[in-house]
N, C-alpha and C. Protein backbone atom coordinates (compact mmCIF):
# COMPACT_ATOMS: atom_id res chain seq x y z
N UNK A 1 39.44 -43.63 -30.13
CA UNK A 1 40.02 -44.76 -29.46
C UNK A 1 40.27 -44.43 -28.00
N UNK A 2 39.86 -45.49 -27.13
CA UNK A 2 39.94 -45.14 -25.76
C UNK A 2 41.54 -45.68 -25.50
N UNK A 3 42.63 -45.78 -25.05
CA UNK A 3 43.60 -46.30 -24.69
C UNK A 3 43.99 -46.74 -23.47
N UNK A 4 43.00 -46.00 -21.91
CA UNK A 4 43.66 -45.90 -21.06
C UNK A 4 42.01 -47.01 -20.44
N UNK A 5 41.10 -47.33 -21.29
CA UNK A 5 40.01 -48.46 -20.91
C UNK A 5 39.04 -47.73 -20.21
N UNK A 6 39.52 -46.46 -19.65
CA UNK A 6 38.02 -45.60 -19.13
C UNK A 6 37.58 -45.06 -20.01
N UNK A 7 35.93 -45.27 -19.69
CA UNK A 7 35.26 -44.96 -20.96
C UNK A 7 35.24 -43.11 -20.58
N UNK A 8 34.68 -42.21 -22.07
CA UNK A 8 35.26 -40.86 -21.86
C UNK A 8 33.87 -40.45 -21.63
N UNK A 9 33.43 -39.61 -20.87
CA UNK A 9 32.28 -38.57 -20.09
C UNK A 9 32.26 -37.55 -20.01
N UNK A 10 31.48 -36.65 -20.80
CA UNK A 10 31.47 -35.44 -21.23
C UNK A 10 30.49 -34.82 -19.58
N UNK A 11 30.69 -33.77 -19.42
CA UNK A 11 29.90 -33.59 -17.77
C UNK A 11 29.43 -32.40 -18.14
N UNK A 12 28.21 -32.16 -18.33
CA UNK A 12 27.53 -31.43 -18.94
C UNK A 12 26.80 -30.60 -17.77
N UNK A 13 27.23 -29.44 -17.11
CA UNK A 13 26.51 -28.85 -16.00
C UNK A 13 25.49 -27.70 -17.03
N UNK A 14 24.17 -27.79 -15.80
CA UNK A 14 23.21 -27.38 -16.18
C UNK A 14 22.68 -26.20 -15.54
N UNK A 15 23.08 -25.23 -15.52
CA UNK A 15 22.52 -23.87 -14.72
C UNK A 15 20.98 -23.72 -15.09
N UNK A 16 20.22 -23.28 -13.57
CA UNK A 16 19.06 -22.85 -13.58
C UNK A 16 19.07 -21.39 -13.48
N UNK A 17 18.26 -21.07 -14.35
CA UNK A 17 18.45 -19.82 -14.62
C UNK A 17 16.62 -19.01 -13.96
N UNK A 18 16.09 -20.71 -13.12
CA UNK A 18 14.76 -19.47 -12.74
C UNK A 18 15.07 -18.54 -11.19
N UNK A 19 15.91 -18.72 -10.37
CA UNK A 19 16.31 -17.73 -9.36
C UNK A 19 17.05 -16.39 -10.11
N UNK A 20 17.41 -16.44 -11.19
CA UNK A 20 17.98 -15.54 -11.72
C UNK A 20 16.93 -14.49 -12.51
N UNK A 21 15.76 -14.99 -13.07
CA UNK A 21 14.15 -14.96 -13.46
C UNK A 21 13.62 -13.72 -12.39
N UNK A 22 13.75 -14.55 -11.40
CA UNK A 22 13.06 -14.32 -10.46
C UNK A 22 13.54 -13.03 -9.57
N UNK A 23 14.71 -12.93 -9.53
CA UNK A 23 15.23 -11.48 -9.17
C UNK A 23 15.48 -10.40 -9.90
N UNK A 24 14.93 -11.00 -11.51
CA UNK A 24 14.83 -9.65 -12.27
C UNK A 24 13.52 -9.22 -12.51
N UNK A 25 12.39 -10.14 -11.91
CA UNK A 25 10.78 -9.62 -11.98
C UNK A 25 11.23 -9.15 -10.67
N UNK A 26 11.37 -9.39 -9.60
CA UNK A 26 11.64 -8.53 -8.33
C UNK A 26 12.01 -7.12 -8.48
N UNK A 27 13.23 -7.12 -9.11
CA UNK A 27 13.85 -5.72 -10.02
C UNK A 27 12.74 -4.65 -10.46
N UNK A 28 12.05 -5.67 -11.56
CA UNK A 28 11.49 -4.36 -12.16
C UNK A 28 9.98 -4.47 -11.56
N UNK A 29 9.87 -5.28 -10.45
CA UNK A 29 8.18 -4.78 -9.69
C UNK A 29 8.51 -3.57 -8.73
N UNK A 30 9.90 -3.60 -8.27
CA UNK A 30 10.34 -2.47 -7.16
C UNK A 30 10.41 -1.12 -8.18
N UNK A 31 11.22 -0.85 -9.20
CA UNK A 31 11.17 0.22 -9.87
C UNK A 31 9.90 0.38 -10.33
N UNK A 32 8.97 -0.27 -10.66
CA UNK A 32 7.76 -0.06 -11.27
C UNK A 32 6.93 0.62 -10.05
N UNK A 33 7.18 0.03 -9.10
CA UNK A 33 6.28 0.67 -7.59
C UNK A 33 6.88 1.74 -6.99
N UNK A 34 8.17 2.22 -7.02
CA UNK A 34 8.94 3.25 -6.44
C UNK A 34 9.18 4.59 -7.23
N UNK A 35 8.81 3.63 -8.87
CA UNK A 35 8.76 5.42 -9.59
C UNK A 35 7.67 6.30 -9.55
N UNK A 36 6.68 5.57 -8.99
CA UNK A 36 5.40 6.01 -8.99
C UNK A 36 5.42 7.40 -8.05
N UNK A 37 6.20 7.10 -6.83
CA UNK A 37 6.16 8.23 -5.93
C UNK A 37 7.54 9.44 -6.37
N UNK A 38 7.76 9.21 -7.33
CA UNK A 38 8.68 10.22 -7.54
C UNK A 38 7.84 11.82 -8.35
N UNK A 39 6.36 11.38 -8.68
CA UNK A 39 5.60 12.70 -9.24
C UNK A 39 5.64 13.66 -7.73
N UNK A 40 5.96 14.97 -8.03
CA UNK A 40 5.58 16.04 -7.16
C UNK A 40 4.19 15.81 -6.73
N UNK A 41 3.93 16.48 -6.01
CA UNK A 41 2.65 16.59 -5.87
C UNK A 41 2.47 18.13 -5.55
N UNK A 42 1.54 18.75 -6.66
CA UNK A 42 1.52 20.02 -6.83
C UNK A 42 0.09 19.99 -6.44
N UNK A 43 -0.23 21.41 -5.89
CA UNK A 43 -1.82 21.85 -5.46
C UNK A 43 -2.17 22.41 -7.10
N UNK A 44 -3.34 22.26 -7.41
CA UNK A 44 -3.86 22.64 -8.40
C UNK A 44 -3.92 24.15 -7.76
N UNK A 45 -3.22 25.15 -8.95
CA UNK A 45 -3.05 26.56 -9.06
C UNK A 45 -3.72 27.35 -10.29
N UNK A 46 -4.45 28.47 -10.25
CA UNK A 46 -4.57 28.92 -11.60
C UNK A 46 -3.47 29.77 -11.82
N UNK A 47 -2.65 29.01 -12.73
CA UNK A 47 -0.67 29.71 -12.82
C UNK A 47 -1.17 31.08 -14.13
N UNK A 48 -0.47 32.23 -13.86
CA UNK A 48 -0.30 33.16 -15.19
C UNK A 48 0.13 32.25 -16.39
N UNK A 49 -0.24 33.00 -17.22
CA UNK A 49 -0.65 32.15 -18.28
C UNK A 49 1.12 33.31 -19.20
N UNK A 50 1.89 32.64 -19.38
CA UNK A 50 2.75 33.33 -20.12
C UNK A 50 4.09 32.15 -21.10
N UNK A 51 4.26 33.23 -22.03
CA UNK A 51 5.29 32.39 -22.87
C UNK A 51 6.83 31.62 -21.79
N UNK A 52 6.95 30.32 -22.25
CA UNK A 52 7.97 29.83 -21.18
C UNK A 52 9.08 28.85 -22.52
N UNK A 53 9.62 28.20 -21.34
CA UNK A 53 10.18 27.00 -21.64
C UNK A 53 9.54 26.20 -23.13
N UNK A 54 10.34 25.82 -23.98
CA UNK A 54 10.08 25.20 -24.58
C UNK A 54 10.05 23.64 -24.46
N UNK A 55 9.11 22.93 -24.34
CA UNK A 55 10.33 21.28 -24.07
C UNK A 55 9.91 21.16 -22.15
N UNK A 56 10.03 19.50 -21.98
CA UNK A 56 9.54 19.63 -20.76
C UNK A 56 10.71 19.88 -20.12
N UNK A 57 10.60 20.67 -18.75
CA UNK A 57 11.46 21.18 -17.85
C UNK A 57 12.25 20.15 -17.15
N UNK A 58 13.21 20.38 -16.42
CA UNK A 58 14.09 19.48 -15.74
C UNK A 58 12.92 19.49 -14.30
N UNK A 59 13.16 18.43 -13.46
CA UNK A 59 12.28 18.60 -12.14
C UNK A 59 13.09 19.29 -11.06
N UNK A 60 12.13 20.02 -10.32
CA UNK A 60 12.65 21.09 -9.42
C UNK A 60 12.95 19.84 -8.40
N UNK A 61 14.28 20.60 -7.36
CA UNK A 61 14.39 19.96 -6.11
C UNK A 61 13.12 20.80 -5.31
N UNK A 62 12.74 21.74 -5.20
CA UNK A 62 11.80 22.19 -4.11
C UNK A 62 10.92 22.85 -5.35
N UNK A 63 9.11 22.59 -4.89
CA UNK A 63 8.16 23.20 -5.77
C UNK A 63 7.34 23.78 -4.50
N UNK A 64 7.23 24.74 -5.06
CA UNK A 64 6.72 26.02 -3.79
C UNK A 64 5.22 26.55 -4.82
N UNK A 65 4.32 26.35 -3.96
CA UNK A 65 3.07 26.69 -4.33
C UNK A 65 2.83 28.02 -3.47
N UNK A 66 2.31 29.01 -4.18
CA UNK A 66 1.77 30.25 -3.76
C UNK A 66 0.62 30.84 -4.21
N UNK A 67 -0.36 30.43 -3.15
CA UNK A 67 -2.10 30.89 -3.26
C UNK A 67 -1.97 31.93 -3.03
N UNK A 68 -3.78 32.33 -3.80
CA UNK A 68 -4.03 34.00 -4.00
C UNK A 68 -3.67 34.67 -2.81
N UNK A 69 -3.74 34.09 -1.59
CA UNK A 69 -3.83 34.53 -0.41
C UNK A 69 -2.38 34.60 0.24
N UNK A 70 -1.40 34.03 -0.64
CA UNK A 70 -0.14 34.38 -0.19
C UNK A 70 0.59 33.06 1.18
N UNK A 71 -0.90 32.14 0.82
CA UNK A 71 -0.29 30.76 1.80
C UNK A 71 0.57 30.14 0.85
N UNK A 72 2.15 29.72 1.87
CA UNK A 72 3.08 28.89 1.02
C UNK A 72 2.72 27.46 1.23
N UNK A 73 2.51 26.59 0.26
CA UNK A 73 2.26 25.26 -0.07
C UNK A 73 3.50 24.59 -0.27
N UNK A 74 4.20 23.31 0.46
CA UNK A 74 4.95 22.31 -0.59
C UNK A 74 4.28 20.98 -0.70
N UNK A 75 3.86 19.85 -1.41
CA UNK A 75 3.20 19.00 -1.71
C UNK A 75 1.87 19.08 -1.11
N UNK A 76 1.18 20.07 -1.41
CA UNK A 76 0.06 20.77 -0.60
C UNK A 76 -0.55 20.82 0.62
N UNK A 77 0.60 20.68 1.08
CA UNK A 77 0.87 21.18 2.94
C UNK A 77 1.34 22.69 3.10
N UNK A 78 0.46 23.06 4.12
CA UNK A 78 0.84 24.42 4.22
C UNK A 78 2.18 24.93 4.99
N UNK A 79 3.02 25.86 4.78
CA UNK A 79 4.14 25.70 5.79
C UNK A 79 4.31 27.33 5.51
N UNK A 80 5.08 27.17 6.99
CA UNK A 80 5.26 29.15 6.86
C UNK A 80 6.83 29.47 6.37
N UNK A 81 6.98 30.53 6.31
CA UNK A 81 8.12 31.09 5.81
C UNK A 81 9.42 30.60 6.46
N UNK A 82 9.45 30.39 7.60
CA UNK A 82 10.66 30.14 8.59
C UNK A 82 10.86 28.53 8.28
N UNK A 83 9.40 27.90 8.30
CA UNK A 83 9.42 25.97 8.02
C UNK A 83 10.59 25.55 6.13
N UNK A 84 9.54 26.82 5.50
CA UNK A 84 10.11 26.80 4.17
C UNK A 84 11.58 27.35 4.34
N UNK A 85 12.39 27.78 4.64
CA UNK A 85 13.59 28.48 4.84
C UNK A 85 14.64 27.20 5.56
N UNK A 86 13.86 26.66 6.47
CA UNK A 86 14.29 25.16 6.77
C UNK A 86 14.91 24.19 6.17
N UNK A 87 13.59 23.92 5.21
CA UNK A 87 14.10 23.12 4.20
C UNK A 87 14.94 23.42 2.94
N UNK A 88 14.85 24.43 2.58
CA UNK A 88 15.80 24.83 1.97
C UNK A 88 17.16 24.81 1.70
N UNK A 89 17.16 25.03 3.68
CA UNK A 89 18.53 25.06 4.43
C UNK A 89 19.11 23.71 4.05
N UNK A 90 18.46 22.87 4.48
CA UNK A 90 18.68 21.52 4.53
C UNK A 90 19.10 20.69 2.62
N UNK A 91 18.49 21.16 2.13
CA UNK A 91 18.71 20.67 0.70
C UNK A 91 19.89 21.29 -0.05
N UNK A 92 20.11 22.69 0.65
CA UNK A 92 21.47 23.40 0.32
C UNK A 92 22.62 22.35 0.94
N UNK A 93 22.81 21.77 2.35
CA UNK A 93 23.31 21.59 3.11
C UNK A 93 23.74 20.40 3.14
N UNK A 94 22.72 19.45 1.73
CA UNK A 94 23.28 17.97 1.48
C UNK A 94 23.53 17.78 0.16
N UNK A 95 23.42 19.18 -0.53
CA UNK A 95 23.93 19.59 -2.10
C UNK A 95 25.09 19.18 -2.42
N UNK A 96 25.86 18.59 -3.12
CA UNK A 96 27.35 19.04 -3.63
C UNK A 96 27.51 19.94 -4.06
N UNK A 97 26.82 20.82 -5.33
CA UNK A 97 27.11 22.02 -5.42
C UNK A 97 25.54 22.55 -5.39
N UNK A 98 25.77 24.04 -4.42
CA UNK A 98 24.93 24.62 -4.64
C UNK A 98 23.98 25.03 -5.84
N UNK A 99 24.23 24.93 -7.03
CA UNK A 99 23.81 25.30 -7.59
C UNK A 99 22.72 24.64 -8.40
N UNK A 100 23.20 23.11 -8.08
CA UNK A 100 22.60 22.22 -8.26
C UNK A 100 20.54 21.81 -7.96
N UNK A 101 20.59 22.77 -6.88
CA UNK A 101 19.25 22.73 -6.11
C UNK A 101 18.34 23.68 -7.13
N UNK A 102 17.53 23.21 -7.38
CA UNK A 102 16.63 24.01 -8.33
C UNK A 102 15.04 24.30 -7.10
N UNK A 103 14.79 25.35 -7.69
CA UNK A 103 13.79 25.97 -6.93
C UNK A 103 12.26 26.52 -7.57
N UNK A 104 11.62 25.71 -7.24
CA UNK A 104 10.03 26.04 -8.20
C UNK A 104 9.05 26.87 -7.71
N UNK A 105 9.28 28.18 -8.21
CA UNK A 105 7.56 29.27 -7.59
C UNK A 105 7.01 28.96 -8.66
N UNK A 106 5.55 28.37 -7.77
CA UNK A 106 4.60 27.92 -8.67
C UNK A 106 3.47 29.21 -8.15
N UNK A 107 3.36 30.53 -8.66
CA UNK A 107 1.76 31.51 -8.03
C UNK A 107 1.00 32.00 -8.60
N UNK A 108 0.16 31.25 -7.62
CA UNK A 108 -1.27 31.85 -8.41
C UNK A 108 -1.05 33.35 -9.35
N UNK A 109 -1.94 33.76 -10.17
CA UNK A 109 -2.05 34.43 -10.74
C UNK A 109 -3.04 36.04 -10.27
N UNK A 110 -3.56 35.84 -9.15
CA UNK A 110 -4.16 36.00 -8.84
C UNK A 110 -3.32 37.05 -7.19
N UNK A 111 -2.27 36.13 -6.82
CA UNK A 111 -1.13 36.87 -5.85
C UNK A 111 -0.82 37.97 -6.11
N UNK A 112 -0.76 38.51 -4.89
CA UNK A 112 -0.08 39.80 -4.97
C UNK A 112 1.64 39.89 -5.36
N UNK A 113 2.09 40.79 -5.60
CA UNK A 113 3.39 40.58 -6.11
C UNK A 113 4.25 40.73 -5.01
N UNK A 114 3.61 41.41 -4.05
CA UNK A 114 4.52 41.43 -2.74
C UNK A 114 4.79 40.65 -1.90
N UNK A 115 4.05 39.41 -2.10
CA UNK A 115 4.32 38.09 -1.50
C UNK A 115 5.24 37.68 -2.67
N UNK A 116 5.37 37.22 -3.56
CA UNK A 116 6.07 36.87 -4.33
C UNK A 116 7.68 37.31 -4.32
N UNK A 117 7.77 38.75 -3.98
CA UNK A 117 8.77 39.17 -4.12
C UNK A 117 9.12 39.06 -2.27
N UNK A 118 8.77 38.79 -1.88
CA UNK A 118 9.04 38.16 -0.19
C UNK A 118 9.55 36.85 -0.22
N UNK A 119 9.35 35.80 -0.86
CA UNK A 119 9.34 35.01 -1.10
C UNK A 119 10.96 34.92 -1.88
N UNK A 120 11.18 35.59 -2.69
CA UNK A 120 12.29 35.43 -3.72
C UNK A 120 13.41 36.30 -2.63
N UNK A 121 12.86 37.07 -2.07
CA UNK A 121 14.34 37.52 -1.45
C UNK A 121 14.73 36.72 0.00
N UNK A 122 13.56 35.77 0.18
CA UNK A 122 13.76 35.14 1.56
C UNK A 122 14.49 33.72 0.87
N UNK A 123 14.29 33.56 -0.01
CA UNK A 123 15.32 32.31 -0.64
C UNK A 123 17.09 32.98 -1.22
N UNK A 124 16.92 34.29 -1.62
CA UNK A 124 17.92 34.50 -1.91
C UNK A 124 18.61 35.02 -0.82
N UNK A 125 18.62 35.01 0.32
CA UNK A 125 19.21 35.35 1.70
C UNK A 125 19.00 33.91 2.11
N UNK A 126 18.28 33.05 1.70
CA UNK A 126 19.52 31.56 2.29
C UNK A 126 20.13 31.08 1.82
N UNK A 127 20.54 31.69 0.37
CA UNK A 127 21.37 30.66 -0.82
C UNK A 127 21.36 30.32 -1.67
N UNK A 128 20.25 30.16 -2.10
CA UNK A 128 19.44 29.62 -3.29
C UNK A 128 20.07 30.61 -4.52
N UNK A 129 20.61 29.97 -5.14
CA UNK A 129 21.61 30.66 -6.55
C UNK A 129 20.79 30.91 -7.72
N UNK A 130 19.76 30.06 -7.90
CA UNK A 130 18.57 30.35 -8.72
C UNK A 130 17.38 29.67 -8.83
N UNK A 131 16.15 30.41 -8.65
CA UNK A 131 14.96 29.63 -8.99
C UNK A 131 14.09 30.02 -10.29
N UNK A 132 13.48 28.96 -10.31
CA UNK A 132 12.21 29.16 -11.57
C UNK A 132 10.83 29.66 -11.62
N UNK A 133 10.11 30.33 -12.28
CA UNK A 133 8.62 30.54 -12.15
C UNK A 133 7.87 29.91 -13.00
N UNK A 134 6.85 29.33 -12.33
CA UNK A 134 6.18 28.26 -13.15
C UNK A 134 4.69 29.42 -13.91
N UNK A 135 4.42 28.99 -14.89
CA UNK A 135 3.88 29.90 -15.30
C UNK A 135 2.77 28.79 -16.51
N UNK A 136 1.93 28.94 -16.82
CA UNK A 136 0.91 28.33 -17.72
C UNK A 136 1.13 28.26 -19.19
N UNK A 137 1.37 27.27 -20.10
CA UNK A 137 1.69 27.58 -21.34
C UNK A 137 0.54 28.70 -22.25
N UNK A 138 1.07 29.31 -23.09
CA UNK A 138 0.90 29.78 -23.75
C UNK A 138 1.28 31.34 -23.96
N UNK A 139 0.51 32.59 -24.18
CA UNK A 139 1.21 33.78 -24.09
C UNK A 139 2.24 33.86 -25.91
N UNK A 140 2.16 34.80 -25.72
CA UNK A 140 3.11 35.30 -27.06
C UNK A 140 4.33 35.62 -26.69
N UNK A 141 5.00 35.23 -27.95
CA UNK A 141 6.57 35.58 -27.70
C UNK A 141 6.73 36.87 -28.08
């Protein structure tokens, strides 16, 4: 029963929900295009072939390539010892905790060990709390 003679009107609002559509294909075309560049880019190495990690590894903050010849590589650009020590510096330097920075020798197999071990004490005289050696699956336990 109406009493008061106005008739009663239900007001039925209607949300469009295609701008809302539309910024979640936006969403996932940007993550779909931006994860792409998150792969390292490693120089193809022939790595020692030895027992490792089980399970895939966490990703290094720095992957350090080391040819037979003892040239240091990062995303297979060549850089010298002082350039590499740089960056280092720099990734220590916007760390929260140091320890946090993970460090990847990726060397040939084929390297001498005295570059290698040049290499490990020139990171551990800037800070670097610990790094990893990348090494080729297989090998016996």
């Amino acid at each position: 029963m109406n009493f008061l003679g106005k008739p009663s009107r239900r007001h039925r609002t209607e949300q469009d929900l295609t701008p809302l559509i539309d910024v979640v294909l936006q969403l996932i075309i940007f993550f779909l295009y931006t994860s792409s560049f998150v792969q390292m880019i490693k120089t193809p190495i022939d790595l020692p072939v030895e027992a490792g990690q089980d399970g895939p590894a966490q990703p290094a903050t720095i992957a350090i390539d080391l040819a037979a010849d003892g040239t240091l590589l990062i995303e297979a650009r060549v850089v010298t010892l002082d350039s590499l020590l740089d960056i280092v510096s720099h990734e220590l330097s916007i760390a929260a905790d140091r320890s946090a920075v993970d460090v990847l020798l990726r060397p040939d197999r084929n390297l001498a060990a005295s570059h290698l071990n040049t290499v490990a004490a020139a990171l551990s005289a800037a800070g670097v709390e610990r790094w990893k050696l990348g090494t080729a699956p297989g090998g016996e336990r």
